[in-house]
C-alpha atoms as a PDB file:
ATOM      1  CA  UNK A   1      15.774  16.117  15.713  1.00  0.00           C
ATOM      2  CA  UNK A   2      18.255  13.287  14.870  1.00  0.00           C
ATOM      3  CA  UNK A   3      21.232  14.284  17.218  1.00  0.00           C
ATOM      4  CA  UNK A   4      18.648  14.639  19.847  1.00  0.00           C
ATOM      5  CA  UNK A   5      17.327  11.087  18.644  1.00  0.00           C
ATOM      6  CA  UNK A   6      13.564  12.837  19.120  1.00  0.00           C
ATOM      7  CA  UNK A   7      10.239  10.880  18.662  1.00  0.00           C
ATOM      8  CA  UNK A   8       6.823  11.704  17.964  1.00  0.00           C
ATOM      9  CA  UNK A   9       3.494  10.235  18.426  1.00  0.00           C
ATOM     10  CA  UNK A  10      -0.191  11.251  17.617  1.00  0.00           C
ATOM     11  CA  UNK A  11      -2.934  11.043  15.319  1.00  0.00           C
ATOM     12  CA  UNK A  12      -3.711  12.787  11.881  1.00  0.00           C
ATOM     13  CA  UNK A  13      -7.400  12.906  10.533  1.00  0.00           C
ATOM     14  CA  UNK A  14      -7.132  11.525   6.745  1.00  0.00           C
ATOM     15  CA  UNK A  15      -9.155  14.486   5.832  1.00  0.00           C
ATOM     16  CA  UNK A  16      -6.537  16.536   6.657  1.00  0.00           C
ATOM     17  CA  UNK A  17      -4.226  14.892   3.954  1.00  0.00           C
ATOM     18  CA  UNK A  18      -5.303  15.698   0.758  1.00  0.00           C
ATOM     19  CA  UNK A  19      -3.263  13.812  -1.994  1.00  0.00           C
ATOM     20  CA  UNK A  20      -4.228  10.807  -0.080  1.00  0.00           C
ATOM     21  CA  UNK A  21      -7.791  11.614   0.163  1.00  0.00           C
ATOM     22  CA  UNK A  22      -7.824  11.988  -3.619  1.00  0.00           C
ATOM     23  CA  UNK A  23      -7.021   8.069  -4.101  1.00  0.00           C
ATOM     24  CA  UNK A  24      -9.813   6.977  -1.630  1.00  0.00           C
ATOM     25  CA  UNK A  25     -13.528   6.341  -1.532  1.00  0.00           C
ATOM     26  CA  UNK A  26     -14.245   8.359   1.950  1.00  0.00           C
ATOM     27  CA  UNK A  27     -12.020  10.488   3.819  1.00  0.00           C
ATOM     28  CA  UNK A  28     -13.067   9.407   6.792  1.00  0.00           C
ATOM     29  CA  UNK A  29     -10.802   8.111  10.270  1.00  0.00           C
ATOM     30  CA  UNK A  30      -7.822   8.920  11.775  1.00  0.00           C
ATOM     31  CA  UNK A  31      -4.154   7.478  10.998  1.00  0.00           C
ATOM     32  CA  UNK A  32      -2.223   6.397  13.767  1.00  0.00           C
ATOM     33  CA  UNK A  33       1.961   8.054  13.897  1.00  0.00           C
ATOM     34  CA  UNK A  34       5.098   6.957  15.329  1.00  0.00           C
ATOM     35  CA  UNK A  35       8.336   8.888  14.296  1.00  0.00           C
ATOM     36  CA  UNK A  36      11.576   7.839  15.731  1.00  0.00           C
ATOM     37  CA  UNK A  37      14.912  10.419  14.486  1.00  0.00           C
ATOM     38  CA  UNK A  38      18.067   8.912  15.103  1.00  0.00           C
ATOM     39  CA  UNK A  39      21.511   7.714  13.382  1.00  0.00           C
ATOM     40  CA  UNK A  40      22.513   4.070  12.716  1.00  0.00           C
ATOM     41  CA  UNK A  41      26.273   2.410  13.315  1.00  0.00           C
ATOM     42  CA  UNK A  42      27.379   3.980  10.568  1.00  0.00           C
ATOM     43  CA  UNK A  43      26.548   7.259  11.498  1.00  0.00           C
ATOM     44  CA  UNK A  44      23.656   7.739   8.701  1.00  0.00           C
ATOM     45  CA  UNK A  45      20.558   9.648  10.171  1.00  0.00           C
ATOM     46  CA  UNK A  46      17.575   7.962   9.923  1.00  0.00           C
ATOM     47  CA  UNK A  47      13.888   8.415  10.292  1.00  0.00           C
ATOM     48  CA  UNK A  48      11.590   5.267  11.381  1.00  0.00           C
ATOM     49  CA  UNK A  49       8.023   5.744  10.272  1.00  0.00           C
ATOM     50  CA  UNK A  50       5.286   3.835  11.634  1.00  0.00           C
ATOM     51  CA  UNK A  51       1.629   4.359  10.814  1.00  0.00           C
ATOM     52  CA  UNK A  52      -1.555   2.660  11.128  1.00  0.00           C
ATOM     53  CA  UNK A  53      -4.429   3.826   9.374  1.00  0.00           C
ATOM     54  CA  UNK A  54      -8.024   2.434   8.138  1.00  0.00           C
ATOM     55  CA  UNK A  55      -8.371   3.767   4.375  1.00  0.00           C
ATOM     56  CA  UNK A  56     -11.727   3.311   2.760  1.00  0.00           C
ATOM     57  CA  UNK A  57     -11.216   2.222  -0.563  1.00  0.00           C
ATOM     58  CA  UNK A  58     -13.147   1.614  -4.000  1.00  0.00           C
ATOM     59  CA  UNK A  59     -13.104  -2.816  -4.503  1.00  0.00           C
ATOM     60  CA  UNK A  60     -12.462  -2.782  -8.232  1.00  0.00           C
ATOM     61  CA  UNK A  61     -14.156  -6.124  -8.353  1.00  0.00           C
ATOM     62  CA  UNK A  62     -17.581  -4.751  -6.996  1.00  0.00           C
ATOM     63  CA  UNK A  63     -16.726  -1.105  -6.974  1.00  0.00           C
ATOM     64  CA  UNK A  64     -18.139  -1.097  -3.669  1.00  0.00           C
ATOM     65  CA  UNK A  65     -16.482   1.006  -0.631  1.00  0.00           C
ATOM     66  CA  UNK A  66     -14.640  -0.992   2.174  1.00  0.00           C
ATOM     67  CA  UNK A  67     -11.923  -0.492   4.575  1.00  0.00           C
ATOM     68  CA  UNK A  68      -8.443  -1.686   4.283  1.00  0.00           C
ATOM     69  CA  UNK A  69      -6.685  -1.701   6.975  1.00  0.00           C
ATOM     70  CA  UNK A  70      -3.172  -0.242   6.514  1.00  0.00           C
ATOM     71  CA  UNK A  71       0.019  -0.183   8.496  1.00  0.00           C
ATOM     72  CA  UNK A  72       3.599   1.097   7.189  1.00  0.00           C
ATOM     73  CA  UNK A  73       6.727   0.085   8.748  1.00  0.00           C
ATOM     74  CA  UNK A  74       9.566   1.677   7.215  1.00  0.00           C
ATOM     75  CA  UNK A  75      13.136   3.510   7.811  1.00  0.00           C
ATOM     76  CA  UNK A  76      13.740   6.238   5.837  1.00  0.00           C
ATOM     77  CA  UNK A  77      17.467   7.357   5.518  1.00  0.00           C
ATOM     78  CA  UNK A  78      17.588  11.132   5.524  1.00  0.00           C
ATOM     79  CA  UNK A  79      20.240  12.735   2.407  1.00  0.00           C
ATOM     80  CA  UNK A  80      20.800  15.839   1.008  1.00  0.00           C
ATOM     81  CA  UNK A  81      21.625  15.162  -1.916  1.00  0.00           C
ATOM     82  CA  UNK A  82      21.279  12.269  -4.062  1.00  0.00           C
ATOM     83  CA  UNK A  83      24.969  11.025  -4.548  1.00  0.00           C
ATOM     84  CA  UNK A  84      24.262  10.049  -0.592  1.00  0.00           C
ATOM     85  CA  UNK A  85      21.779   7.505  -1.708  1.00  0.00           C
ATOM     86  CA  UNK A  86      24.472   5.080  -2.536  1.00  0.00           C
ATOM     87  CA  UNK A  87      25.675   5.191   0.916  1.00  0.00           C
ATOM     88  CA  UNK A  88      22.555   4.291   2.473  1.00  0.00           C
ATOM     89  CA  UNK A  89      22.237   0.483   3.780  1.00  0.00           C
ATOM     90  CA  UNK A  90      20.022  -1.672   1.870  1.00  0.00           C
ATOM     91  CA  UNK A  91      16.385  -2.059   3.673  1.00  0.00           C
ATOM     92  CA  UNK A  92      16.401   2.280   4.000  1.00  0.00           C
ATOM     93  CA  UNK A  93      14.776   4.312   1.628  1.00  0.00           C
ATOM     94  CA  UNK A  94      16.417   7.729   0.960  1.00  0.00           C
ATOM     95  CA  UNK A  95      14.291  10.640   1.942  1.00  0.00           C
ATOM     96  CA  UNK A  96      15.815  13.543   0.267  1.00  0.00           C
ATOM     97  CA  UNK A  97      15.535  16.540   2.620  1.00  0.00           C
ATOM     98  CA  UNK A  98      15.768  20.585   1.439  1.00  0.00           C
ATOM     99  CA  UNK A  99      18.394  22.830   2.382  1.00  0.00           C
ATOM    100  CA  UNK A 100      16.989  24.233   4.797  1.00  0.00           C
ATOM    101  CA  UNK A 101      16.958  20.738   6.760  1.00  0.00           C
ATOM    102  CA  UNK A 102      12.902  21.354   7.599  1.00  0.00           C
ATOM    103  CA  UNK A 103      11.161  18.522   6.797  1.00  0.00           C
ATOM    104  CA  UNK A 104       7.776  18.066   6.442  1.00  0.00           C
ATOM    105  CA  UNK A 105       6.556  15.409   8.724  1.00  0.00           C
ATOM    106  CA  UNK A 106       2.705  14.896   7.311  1.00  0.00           C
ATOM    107  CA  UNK A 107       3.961  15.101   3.943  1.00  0.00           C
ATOM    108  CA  UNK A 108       6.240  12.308   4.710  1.00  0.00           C
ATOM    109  CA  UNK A 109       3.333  10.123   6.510  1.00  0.00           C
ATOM    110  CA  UNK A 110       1.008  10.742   3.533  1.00  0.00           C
ATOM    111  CA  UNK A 111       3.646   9.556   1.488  1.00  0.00           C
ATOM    112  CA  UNK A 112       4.275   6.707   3.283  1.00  0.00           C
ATOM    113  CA  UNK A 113       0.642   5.511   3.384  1.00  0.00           C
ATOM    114  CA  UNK A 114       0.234   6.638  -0.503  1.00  0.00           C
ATOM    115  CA  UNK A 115       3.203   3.871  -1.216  1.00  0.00           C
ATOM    116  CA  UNK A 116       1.387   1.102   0.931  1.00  0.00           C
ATOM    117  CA  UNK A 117      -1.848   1.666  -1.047  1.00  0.00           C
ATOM    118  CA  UNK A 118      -2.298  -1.487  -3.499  1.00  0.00           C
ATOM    119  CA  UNK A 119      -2.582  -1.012  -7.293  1.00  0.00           C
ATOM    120  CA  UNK A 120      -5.474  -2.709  -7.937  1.00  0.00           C
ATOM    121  CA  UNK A 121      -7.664  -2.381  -3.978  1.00  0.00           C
ATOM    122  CA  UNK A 122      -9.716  -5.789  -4.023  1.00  0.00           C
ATOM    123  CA  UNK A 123     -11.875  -6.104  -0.879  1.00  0.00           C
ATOM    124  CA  UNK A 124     -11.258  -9.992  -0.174  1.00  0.00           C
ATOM    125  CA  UNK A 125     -14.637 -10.140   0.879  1.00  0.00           C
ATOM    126  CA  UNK A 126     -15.618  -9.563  -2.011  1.00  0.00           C
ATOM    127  CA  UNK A 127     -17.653 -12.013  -5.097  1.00  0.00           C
ATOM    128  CA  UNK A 128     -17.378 -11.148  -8.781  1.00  0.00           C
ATOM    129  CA  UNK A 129     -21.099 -10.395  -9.485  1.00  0.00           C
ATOM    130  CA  UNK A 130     -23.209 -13.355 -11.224  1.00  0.00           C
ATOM    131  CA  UNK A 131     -23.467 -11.639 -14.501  1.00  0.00           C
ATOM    132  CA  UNK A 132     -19.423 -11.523 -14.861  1.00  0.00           C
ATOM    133  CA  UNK A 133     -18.951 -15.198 -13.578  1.00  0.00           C
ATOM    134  CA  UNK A 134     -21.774 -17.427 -15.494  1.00  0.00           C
ATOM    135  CA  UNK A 135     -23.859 -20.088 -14.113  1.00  0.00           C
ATOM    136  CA  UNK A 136     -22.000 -22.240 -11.791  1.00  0.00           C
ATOM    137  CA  UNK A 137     -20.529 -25.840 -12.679  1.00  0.00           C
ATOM    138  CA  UNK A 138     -23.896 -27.186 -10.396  1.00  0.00           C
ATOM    139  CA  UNK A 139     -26.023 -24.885 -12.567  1.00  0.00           C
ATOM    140  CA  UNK A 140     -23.890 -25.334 -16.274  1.00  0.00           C
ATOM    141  CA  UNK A 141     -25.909 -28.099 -18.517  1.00  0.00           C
ATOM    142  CA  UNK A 142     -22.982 -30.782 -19.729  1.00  0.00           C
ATOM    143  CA  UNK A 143     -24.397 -30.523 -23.063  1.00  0.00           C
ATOM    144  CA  UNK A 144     -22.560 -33.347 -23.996  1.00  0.00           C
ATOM    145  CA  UNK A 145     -19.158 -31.455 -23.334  1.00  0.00           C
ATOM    146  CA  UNK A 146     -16.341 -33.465 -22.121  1.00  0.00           C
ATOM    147  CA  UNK A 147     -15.272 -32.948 -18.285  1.00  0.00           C
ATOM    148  CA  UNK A 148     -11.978 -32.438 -19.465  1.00  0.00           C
ATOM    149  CA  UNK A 149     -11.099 -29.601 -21.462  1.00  0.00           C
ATOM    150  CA  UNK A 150      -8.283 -31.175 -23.158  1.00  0.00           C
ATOM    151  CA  UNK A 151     -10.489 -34.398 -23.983  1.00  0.00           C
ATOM    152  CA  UNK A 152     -11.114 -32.339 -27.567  1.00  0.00           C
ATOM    153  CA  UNK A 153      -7.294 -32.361 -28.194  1.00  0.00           C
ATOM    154  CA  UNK A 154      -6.873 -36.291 -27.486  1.00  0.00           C
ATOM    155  CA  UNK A 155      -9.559 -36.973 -29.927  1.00  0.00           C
ATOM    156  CA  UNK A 156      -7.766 -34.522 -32.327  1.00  0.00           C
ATOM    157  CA  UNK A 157      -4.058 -36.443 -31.701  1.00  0.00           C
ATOM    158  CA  UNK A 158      -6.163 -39.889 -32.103  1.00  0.00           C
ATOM    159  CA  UNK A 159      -6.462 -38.803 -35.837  1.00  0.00           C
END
């Protein structure tokens, strides 16, 4: 595939990748593929992964479902082993390949979109609920409490 600089294109149902689908709140869509074999100037092969894909995740602010939309643009240097790594230019990530030299090219997309996936998925839609934030300054009664919060530690330094 890389000395005949080959590239691929198509679509992958998320259902169809399961690690992946484990992490999510629905299963549901289709990612998007580009895959682009070749070798740089310095003779290293590569493999440039580009997918776009709408993953329905779980907001851990409102644990509510919504859809993030994800893209991954990477290069991915292909080794064999992993004193190669060191070789590798600086913006590629080493893909470590088998023996064999078969790679497996969903595995390496669900990988790829398994990385992108945020820690923490916040829909930025999203509100914290009213029982987690309190009334709201308009709605808070200034019981006498100082605007400032550090008006208690001038009084305190006044002494």
């Amino acid at each position: 595939m890389v000395s005949a600089r080959r590239s691929f294109q198509g679509e992958l149902p998320v259902v169809a990748m399961k690690r992946l689908g484990e992490a999510l709140a629905s299963t549901e869509g289709t990612a998007q593929y580009e895959l682009d074999f070749g070798r740089d100037e310095f003779g290293t092969a590569y493999l440039d992964v580009r997918v776009q894909a709408p993953l329905t995740l779980t907001c851990q602010r409102s644990l509510e479902p919504f859809v993030l939309p994800v893209t991954v643009d990477s290069r991915l240097g292909l080794i064999r082993s992993e004193r190669e790594e060191a070789a590798l230019p600086p913006n590629v990530e080493p893909l470590l390949i088998a023996d064999d030299g078969k790679l497996g090219l969903l595995d390496v997309i669900e990988d790829e979109l398994l990385l992108a996936l945020p820690l923490i998925p916040i829909n930025p839609d999203s509100e914290l609920p009213e029982e987690v934030v309190g009334p709201g300054p308009e709605e808070s009664s200034s019981e006498g409490r100082p605007d400032n919060p550090f008006a208690v530690l001038r009084e305190l330094k006044k002494r």
